[in-house]
N, C-alpha and C. Protein backbone atom coordinates (compact mmCIF):
# COMPACT_ATOMS: atom_id res chain seq x y z
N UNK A 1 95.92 56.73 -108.81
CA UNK A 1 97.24 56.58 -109.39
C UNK A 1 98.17 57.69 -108.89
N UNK A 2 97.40 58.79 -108.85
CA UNK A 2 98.34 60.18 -108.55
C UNK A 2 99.12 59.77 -106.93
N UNK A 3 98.31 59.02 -106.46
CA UNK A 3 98.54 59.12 -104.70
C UNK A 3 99.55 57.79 -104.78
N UNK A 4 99.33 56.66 -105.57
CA UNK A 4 100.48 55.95 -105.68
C UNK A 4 101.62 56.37 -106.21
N UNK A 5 102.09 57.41 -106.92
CA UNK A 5 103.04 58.17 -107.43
C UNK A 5 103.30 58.92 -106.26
N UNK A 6 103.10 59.70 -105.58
CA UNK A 6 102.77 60.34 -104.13
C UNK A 6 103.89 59.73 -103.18
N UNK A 7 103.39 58.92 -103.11
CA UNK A 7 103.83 57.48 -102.01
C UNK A 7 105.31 56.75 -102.26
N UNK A 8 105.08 56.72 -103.75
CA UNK A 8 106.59 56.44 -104.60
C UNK A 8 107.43 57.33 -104.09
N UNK A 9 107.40 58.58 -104.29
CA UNK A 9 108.30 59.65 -104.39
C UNK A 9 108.43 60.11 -102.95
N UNK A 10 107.79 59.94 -102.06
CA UNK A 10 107.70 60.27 -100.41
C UNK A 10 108.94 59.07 -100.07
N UNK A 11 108.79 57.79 -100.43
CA UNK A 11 109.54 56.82 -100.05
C UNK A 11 111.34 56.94 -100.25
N UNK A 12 111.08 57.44 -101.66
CA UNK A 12 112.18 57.68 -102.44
C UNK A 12 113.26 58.73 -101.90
N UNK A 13 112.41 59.89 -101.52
CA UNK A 13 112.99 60.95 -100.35
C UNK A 13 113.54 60.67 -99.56
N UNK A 14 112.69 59.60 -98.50
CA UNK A 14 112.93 59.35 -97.48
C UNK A 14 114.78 58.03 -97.61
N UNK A 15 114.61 57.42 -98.58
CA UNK A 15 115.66 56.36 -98.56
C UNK A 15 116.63 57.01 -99.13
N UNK A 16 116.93 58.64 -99.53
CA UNK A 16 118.04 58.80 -100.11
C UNK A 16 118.33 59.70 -99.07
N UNK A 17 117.66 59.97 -97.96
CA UNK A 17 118.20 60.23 -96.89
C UNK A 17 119.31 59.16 -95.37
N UNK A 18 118.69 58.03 -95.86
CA UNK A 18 118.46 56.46 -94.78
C UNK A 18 120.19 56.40 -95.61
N UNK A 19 120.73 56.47 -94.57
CA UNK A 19 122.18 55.71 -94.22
C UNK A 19 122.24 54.10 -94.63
N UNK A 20 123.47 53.66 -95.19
CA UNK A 20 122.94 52.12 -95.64
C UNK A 20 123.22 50.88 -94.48
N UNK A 21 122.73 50.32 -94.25
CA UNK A 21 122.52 49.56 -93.48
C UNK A 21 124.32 48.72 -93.09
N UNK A 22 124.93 49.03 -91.99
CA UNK A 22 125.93 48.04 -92.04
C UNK A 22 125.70 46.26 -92.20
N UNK A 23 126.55 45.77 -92.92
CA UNK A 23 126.65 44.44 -92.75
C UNK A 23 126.85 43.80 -91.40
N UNK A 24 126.17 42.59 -90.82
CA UNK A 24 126.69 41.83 -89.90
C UNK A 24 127.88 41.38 -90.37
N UNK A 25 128.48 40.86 -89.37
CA UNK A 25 129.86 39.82 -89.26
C UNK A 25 129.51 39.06 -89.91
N UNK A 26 129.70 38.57 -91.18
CA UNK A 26 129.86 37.13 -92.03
C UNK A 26 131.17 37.15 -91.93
N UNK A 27 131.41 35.80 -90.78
CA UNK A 27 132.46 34.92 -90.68
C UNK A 27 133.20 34.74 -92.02
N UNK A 28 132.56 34.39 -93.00
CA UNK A 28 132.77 33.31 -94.03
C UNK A 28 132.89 34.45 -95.47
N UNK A 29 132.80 35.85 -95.04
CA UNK A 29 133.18 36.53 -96.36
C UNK A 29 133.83 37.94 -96.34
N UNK A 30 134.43 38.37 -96.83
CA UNK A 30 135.51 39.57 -96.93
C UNK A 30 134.41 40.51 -96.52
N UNK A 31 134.10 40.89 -95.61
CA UNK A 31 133.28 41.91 -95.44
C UNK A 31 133.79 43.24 -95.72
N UNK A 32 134.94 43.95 -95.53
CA UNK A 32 135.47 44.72 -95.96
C UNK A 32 135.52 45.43 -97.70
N UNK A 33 135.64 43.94 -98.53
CA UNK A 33 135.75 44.28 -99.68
C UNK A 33 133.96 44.55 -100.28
N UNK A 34 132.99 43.84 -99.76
CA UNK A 34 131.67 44.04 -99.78
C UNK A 34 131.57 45.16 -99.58
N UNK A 35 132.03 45.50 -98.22
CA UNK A 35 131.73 47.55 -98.34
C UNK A 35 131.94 48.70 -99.27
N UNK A 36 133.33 47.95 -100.00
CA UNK A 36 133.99 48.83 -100.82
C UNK A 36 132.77 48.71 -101.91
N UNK A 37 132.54 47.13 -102.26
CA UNK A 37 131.83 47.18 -103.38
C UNK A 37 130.64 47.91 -103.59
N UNK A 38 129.62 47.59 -102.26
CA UNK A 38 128.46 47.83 -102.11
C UNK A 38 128.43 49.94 -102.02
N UNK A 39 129.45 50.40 -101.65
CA UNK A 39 129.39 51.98 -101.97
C UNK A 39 129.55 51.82 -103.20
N UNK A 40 130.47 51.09 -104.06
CA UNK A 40 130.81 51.76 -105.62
C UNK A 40 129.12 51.17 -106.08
N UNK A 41 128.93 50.35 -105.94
CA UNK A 41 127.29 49.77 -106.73
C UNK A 41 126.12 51.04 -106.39
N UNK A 42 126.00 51.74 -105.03
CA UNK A 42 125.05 52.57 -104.71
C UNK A 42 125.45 53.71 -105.81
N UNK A 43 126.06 54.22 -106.44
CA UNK A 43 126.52 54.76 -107.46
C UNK A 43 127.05 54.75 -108.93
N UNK A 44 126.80 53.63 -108.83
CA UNK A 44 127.20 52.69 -110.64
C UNK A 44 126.16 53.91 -110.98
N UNK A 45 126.98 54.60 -112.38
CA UNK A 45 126.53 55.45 -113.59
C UNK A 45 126.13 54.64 -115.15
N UNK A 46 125.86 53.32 -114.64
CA UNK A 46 125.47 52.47 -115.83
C UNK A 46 124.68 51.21 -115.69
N UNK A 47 123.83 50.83 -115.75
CA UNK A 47 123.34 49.21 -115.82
C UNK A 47 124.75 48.50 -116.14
N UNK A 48 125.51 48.40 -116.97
CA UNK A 48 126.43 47.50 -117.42
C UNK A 48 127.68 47.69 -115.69
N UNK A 49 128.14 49.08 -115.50
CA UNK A 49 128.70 49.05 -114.02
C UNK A 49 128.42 48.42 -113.36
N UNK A 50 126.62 48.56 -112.81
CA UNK A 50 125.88 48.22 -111.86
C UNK A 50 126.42 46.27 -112.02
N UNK A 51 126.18 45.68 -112.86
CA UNK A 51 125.95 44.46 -113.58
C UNK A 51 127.56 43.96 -112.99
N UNK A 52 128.53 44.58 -113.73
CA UNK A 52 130.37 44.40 -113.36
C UNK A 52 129.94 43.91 -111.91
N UNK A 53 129.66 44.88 -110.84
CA UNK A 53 130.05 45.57 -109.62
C UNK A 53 128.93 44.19 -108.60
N UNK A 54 127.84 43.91 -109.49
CA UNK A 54 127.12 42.76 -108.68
C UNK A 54 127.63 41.58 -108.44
N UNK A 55 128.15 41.40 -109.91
CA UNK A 55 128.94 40.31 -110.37
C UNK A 55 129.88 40.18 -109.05
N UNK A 56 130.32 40.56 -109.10
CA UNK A 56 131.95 40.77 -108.00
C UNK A 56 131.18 40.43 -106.30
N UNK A 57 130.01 41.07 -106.47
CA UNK A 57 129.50 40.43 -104.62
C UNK A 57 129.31 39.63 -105.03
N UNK A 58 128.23 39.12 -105.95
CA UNK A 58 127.82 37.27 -105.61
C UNK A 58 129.28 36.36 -105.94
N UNK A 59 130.13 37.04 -106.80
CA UNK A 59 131.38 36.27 -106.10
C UNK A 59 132.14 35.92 -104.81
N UNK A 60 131.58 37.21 -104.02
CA UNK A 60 132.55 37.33 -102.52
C UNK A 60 131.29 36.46 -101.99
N UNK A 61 129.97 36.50 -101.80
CA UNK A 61 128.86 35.56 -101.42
C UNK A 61 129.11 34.26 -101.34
N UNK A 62 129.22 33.55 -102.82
CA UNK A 62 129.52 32.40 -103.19
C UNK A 62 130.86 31.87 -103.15
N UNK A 63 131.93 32.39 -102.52
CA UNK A 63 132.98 31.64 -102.23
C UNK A 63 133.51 32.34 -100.86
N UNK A 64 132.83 31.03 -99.79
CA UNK A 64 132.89 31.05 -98.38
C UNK A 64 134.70 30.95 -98.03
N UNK A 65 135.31 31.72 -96.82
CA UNK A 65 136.53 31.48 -96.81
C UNK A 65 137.03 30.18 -96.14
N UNK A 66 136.02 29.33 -95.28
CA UNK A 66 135.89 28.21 -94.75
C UNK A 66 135.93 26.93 -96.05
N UNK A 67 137.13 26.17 -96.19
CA UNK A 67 137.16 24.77 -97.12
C UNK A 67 136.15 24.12 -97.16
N UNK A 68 135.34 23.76 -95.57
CA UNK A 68 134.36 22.95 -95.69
C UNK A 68 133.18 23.21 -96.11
N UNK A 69 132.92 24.42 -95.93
CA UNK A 69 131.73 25.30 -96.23
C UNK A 69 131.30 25.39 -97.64
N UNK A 70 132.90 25.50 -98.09
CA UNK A 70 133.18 26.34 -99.81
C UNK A 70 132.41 24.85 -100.64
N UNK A 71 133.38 23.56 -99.93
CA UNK A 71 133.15 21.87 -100.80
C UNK A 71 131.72 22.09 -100.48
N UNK A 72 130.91 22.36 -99.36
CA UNK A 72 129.59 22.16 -99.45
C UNK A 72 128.70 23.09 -100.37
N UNK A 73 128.91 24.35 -100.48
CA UNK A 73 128.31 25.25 -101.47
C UNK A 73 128.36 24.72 -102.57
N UNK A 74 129.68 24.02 -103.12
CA UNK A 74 129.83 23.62 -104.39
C UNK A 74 128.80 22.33 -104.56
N UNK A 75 128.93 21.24 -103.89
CA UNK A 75 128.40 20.45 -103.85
C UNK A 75 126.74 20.17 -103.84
N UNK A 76 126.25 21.32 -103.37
CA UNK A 76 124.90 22.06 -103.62
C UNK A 76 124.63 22.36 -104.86
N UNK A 77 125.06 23.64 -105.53
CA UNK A 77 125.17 23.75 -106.73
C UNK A 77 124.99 22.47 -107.94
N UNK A 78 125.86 21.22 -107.73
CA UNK A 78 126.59 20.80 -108.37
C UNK A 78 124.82 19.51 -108.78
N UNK A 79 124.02 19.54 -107.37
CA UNK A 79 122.82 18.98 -107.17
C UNK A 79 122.13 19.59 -107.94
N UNK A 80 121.83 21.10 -107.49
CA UNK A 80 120.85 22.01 -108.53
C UNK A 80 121.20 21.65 -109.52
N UNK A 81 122.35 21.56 -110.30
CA UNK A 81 122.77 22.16 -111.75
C UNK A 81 121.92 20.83 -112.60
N UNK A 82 122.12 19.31 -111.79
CA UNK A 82 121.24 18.18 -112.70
C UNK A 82 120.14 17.90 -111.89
N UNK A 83 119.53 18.79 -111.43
CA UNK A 83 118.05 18.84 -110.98
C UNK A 83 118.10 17.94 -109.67
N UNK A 84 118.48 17.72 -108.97
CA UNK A 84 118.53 16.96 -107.77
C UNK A 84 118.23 17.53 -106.67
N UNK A 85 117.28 18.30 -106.51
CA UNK A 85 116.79 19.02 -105.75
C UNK A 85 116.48 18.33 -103.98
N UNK A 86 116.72 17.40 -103.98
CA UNK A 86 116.62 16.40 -102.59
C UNK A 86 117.54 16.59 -102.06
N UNK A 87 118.71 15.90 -103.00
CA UNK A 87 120.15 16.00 -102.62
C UNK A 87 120.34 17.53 -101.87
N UNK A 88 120.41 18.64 -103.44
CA UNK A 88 120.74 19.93 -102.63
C UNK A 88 119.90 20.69 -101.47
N UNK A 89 118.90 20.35 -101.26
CA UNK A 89 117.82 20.38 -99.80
C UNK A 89 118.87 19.71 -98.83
N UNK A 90 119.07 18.45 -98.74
CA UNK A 90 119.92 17.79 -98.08
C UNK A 90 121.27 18.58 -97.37
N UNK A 91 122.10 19.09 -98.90
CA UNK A 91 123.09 19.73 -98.07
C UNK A 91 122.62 21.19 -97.95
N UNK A 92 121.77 21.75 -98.36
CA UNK A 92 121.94 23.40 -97.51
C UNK A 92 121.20 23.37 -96.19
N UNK A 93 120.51 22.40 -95.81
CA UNK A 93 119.89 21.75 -95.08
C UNK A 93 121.40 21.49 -93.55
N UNK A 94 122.13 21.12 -93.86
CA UNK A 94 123.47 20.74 -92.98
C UNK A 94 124.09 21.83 -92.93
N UNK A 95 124.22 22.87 -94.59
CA UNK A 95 124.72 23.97 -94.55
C UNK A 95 124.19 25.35 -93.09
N UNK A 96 123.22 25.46 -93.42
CA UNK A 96 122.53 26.13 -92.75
C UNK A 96 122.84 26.05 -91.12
N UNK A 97 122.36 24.87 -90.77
CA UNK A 97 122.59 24.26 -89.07
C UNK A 97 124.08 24.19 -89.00
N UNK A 98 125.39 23.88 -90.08
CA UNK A 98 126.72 23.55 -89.20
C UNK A 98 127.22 25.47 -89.33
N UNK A 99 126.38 26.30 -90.12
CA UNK A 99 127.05 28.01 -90.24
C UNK A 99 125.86 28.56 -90.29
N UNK A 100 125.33 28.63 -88.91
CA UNK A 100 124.11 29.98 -89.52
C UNK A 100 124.56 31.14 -89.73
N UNK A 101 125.85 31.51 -89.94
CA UNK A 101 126.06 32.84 -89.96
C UNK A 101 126.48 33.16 -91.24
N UNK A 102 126.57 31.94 -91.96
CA UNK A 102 126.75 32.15 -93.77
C UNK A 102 125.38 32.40 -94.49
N UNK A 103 125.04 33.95 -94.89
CA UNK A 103 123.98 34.39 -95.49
C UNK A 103 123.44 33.49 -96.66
N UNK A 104 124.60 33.26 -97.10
CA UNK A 104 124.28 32.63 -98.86
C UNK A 104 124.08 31.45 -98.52
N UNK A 105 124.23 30.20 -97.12
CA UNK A 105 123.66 29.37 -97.49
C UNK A 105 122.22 29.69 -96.81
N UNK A 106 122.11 30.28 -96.27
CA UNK A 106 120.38 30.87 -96.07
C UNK A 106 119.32 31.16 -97.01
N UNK A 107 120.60 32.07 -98.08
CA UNK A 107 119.66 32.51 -99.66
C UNK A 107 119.80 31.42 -100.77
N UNK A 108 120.55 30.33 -100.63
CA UNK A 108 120.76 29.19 -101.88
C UNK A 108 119.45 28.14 -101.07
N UNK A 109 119.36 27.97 -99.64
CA UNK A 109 118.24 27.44 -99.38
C UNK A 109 116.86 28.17 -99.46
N UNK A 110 116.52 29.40 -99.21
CA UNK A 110 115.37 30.16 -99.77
C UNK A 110 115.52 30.18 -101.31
N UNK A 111 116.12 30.27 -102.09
CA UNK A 111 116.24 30.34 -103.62
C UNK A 111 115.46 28.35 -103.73
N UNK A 112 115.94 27.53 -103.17
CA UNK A 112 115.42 26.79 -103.80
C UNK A 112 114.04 25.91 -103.10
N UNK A 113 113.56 26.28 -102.53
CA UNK A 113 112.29 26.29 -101.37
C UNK A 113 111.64 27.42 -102.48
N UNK A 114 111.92 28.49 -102.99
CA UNK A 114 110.92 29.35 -103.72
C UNK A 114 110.87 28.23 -105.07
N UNK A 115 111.75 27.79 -105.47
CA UNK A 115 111.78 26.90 -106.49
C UNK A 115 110.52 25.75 -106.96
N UNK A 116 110.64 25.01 -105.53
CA UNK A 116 109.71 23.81 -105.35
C UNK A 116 108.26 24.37 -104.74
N UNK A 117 108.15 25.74 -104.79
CA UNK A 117 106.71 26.47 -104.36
C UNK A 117 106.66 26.57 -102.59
N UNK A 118 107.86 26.46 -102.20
CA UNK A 118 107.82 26.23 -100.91
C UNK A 118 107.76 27.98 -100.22
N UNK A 119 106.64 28.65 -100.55
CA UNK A 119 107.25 30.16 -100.22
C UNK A 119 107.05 30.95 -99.01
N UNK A 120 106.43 29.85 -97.90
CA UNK A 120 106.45 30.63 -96.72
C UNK A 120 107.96 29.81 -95.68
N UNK A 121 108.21 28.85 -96.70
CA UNK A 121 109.83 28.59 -95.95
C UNK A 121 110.77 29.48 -96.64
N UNK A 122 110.78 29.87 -97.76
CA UNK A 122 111.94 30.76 -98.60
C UNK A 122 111.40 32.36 -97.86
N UNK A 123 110.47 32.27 -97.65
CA UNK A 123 110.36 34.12 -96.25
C UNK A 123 111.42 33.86 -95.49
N UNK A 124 111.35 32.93 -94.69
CA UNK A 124 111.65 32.67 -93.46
C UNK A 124 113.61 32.67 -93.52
N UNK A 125 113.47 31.82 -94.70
CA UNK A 125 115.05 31.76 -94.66
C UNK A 125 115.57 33.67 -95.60
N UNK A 126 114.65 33.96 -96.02
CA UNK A 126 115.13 35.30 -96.96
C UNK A 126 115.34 36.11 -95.36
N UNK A 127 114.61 36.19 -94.26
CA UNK A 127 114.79 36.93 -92.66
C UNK A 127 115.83 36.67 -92.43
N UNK A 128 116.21 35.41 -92.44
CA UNK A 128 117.62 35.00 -91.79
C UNK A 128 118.88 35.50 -92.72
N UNK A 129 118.42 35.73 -93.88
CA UNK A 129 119.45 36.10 -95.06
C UNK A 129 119.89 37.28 -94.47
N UNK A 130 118.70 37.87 -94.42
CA UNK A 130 118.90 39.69 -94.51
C UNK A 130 118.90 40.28 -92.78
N UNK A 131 118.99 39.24 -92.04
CA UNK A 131 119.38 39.41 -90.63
C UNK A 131 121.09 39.45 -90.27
N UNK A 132 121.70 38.79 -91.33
CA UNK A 132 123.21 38.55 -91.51
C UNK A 132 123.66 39.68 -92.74
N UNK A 133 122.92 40.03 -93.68
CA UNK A 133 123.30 40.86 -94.52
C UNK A 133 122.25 41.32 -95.28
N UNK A 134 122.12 42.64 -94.68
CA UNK A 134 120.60 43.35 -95.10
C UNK A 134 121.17 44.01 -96.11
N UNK A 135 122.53 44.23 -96.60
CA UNK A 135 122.16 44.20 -98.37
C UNK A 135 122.23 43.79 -99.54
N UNK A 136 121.19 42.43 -98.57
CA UNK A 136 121.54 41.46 -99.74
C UNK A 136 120.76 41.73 -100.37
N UNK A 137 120.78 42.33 -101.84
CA UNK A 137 119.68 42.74 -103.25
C UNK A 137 119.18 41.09 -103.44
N UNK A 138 119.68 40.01 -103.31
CA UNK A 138 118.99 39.09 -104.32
C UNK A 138 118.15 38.36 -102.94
N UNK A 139 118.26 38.31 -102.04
CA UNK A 139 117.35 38.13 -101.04
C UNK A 139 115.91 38.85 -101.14
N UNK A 140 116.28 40.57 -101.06
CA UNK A 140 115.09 41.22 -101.44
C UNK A 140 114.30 41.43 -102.82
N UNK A 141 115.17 40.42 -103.33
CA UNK A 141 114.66 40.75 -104.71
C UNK A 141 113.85 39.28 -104.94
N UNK A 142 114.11 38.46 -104.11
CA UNK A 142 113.44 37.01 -104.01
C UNK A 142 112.03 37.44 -103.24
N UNK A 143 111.85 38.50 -102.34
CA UNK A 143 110.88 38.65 -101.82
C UNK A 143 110.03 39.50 -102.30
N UNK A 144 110.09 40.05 -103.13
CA UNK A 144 109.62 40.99 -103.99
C UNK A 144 108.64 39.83 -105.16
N UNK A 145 109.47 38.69 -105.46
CA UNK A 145 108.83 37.79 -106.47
C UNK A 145 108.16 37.16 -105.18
N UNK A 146 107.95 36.76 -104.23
CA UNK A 146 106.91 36.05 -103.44
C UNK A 146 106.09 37.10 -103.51
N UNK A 147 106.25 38.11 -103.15
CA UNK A 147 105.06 38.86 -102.67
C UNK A 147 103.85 39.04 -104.20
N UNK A 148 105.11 39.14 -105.14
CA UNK A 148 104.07 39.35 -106.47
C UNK A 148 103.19 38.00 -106.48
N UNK A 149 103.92 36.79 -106.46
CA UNK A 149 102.86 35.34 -106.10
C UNK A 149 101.92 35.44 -105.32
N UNK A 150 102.14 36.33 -104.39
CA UNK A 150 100.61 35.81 -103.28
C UNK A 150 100.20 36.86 -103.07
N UNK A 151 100.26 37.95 -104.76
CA UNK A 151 99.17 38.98 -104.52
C UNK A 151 99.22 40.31 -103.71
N UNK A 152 100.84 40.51 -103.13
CA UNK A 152 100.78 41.17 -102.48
C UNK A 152 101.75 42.63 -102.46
N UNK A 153 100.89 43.28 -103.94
CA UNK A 153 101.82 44.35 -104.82
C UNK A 153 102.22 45.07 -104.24
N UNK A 154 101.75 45.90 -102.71
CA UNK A 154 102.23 46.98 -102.46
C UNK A 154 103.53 46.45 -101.77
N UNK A 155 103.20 45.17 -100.71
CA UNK A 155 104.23 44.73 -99.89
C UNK A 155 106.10 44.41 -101.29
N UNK A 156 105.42 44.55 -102.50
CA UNK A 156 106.49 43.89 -103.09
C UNK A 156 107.21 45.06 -104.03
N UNK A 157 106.12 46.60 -103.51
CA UNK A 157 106.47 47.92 -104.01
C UNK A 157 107.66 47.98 -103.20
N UNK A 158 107.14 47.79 -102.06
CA UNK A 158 108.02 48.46 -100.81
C UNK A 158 109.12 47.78 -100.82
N UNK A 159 109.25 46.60 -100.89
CA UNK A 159 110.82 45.61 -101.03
C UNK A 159 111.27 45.71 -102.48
N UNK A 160 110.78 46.17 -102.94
CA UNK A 160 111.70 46.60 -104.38
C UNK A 160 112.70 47.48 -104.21
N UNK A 161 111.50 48.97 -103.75
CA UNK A 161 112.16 50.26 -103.21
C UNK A 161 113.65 50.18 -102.58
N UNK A 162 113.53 49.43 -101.51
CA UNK A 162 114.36 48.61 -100.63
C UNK A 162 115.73 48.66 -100.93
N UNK A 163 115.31 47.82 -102.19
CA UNK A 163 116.61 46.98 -103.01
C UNK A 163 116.92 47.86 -103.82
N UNK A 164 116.64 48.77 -104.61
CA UNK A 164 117.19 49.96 -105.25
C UNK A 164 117.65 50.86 -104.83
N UNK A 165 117.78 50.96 -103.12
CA UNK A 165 118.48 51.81 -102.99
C UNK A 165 119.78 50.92 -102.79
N UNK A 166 119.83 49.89 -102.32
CA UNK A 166 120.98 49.06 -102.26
C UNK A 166 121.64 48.92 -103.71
N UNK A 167 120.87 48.40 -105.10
CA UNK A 167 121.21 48.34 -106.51
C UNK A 167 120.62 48.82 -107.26
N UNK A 168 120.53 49.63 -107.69
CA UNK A 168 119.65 50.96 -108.05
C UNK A 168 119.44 50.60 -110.06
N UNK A 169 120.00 49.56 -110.28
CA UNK A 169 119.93 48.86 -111.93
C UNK A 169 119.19 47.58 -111.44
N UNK A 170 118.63 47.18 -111.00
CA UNK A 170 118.35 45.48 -110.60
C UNK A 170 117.21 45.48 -111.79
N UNK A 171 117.42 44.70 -112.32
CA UNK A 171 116.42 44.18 -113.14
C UNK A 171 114.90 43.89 -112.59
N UNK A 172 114.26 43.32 -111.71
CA UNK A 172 113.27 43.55 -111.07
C UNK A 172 112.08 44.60 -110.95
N UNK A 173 113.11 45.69 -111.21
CA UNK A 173 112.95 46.83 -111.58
C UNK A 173 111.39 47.09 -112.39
N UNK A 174 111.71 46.17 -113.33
CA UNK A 174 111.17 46.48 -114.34
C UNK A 174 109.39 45.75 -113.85
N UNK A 175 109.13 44.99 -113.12
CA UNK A 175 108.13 44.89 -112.81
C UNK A 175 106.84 45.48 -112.39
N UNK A 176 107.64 46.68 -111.83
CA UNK A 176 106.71 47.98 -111.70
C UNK A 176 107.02 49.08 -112.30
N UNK A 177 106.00 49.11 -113.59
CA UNK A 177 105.85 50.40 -114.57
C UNK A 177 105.86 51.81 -113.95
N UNK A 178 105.93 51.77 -112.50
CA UNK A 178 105.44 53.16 -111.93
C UNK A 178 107.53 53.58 -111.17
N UNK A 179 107.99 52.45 -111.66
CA UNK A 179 109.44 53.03 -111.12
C UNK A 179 110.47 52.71 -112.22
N UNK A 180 109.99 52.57 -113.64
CA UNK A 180 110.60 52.96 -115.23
C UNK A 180 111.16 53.67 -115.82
N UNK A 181 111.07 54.99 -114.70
CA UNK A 181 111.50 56.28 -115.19
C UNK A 181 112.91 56.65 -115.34
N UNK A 182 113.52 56.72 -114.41
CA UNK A 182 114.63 56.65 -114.25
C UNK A 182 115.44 56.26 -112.95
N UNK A 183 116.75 56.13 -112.97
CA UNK A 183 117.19 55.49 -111.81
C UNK A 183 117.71 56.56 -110.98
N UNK A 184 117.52 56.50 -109.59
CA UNK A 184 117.41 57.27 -108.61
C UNK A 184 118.73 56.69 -107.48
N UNK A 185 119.59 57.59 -107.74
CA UNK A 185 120.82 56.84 -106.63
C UNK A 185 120.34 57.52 -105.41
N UNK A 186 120.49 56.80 -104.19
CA UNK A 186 120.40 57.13 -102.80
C UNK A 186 121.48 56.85 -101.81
């Protein structure tokens, strides 16, 4: 236990040294205002901040600046929301191939591939997520719940870690008793 605490705190060092990762070019979202956000979030002095300040990216995420893109996100959603899970396969499915460079329809198709147990296609699309925007917290925080599914605690230590330095309140958090203590801005 001592040496997994060890390992915690070696990591922890090391990522509050690690510069944050720039965003790729998403065509399809204010990247600018993401920056602003994503510094004020690496520093939220509150879960409830942290919570405000998330809120506000998966808004800039979820509303693509492209019309056609935006009717198709919605129209996805609109599948999930009465369980039609074919349908919305269908369009993030078109989503994906007519904008690979829109993260969120990468992570609304890995979100629902983890859904239907599909979890070595929701990896694949969570790569492509975080190849366009490595700080995306709910990408790594989707991989963090695969890894806990297939058993694979340390791999889902390390992508937690990850994501806390990006959102340092994420609820996820709480899955590992050995990082309960307190929150650690980096």
């Amino acid at each position: 236990m001592r040496k997994l605490i060890n390992t915690i705190r070696a990591l922890a060092v090391l990522l509050l040294f690690a510069a944050p990762l720039p965003a790729m070019a998403d065509p399809y979202t204010d990247n600018a205002a993401l920056d602003e956000l994503f510094a004020q979030l690496r520093i939220a002095s509150s879960k409830a901040e942290a919570d405000g300040i998330s809120q506000q990216i998966w808004s800039y995420w979820f509303a693509p600046s492209d019309p056609d893109l935006d009717r198709r996100m919605d129209a996805s959603s609109t599948a999930l929301a009465v369980g039609d899970m074919v349908s919305a396969l269908d369009v993030l499915d078109a989503v994906v191939a007519d904008y690979p460079d829109y993260a969120e329809g990468w992570n609304q198709r890995a979100t629902l591939y983890y859904m239907v147990g599909r979890l070595d296609d929701s990896l694949a699309d969570i790569e492509k997520v975080l190849a366009i925007e490595p700080r995306h917290f709910g990408a790594l925080a989707g991989r963090v719940l695969i890894y806990l599914q297939q058993d694979k605690r340390a791999e889902a230590l390390q992508q937690m870690i990850a994501a806390l330095a990006i959102h340092p309140y994420l609820g996820e958090r709480g899955l590992f008793p050995e990082l309960a203590q307190h929150v650690t801005h980096v």
